[in-house]
Structure formats: structure tokens, C-alpha cells
Protein backbone atom coordinates (compact mmCIF):
# COMPACT_ATOMS: atom_id res chain seq x y z
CA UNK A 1 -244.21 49.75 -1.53
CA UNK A 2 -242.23 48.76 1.56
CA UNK A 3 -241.16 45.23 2.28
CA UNK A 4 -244.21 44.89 4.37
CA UNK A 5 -247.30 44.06 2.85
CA UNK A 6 -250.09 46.87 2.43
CA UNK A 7 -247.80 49.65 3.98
CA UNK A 8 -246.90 52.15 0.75
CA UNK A 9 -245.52 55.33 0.97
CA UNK A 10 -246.09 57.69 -1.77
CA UNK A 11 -244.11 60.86 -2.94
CA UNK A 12 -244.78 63.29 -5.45
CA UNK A 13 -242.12 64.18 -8.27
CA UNK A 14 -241.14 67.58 -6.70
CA UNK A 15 -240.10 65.68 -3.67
CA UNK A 16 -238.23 63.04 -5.55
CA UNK A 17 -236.47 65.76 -7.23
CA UNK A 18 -235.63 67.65 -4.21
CA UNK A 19 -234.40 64.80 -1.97
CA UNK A 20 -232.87 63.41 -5.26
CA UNK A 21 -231.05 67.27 -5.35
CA UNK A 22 -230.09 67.02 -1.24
CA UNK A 23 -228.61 63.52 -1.40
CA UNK A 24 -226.16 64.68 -4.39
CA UNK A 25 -224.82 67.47 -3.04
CA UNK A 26 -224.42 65.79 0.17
CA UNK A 27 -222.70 62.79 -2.01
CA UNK A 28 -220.34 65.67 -3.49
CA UNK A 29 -219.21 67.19 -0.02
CA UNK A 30 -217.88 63.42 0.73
CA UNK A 31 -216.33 63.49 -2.08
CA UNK A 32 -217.79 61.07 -4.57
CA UNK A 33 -217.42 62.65 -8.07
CA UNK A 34 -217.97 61.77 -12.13
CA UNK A 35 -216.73 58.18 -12.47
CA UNK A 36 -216.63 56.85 -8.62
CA UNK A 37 -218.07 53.71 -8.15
CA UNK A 38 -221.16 54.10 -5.19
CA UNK A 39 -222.98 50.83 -4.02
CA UNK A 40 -226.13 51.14 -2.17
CA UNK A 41 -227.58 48.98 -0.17
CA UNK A 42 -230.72 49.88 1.16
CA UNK A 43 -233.88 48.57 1.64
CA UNK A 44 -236.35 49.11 -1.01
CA UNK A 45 -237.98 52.85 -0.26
CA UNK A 46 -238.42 56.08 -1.85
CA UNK A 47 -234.33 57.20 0.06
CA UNK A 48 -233.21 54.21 -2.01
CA UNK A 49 -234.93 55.04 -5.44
CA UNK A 50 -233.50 58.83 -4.70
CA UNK A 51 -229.97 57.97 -4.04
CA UNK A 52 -229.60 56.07 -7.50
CA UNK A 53 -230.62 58.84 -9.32
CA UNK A 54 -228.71 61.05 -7.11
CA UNK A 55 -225.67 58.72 -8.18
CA UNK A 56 -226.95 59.22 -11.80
CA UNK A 57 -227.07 62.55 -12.00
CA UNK A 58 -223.25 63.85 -10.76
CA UNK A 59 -221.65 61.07 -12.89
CA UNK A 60 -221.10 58.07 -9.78
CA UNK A 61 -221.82 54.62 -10.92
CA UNK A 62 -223.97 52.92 -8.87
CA UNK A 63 -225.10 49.97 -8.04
CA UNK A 64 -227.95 48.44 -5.99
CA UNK A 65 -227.87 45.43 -2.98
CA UNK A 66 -230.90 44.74 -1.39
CA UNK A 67 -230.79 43.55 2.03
CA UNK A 68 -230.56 39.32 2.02
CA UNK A 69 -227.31 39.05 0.86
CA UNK A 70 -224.49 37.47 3.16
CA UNK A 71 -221.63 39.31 4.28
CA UNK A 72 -219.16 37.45 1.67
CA UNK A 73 -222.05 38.10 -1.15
CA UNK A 74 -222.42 41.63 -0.40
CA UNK A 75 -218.24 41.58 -0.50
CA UNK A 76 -218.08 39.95 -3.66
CA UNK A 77 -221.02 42.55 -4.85
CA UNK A 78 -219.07 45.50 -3.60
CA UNK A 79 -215.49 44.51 -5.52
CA UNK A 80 -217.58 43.59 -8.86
């Protein structure tokens, strides 16, 4: 579901997998590899869902910052 009430988008596994696939080799041509540290901030959405386990599976470390946050508490997010 998006941040807006009613409006869903839904996606079957086989896409998940293949934008999951496209997002990690695109992650690997910038150069993130096994044991870099990604953080994400995204809206909640089928990109975001695909980019942590895109993270997951070449080995990054990830993690998530919704939208909401304040410049310092995104910061402070980022360095954790």
C-alpha cells in the first residue's frame, strides 16, 4: 500500500525477483559490495521493498528511513 489511502499497487513474485535482480547489479556497477553499509530512504513502495533485498542479497547492510525524519535525524540515522 502507498502512503495514500486506498491506492495499492500489487506485484507478483517474478517481478519482485527481477527488479530485486536489476537493482543489485546496478548497486554492484557503483560499487557497493559484501559488507558496505547502504541506507535507503524511500518512501514505502514495492522499489523500496526491492532495494532491501537487493542490499540483502550481494552482502550490503542496509538500512531503512522513511520519509519524516529531519535533516539532523536522517544524519544521525545515516552515521549509526
Amino acid at each position: 500500500e502507498k502512503d495514500e489511502p486506498g491506492e495499492e499497487v500489487w506485484v507478483t513474485y517474478r517481478e519482485l525477483l527481477e527488479l530485486t535482480c536489476r537493482l543489485g547489479n546496478t548497486l554492484k556497477r557503483q560499487g557497493v559490495k559484501q559488507g558496505d553499509r547502504v541506507t535507503i530512504y524511500m518512501p514505502p513502495c514495492p522499489l523500496a521493498v526491492a532495494s532491501m533485498l537487493a542490499c540483502a542479497r550481494i552482502g550490503a547492510v542496509h538500512a531503512v528511513v522513511f520519509a519524516g525524519f529531519s535533516a539532523e535525524s536522517l544524519a544521525d540515522r545515516i552515521r549509526d
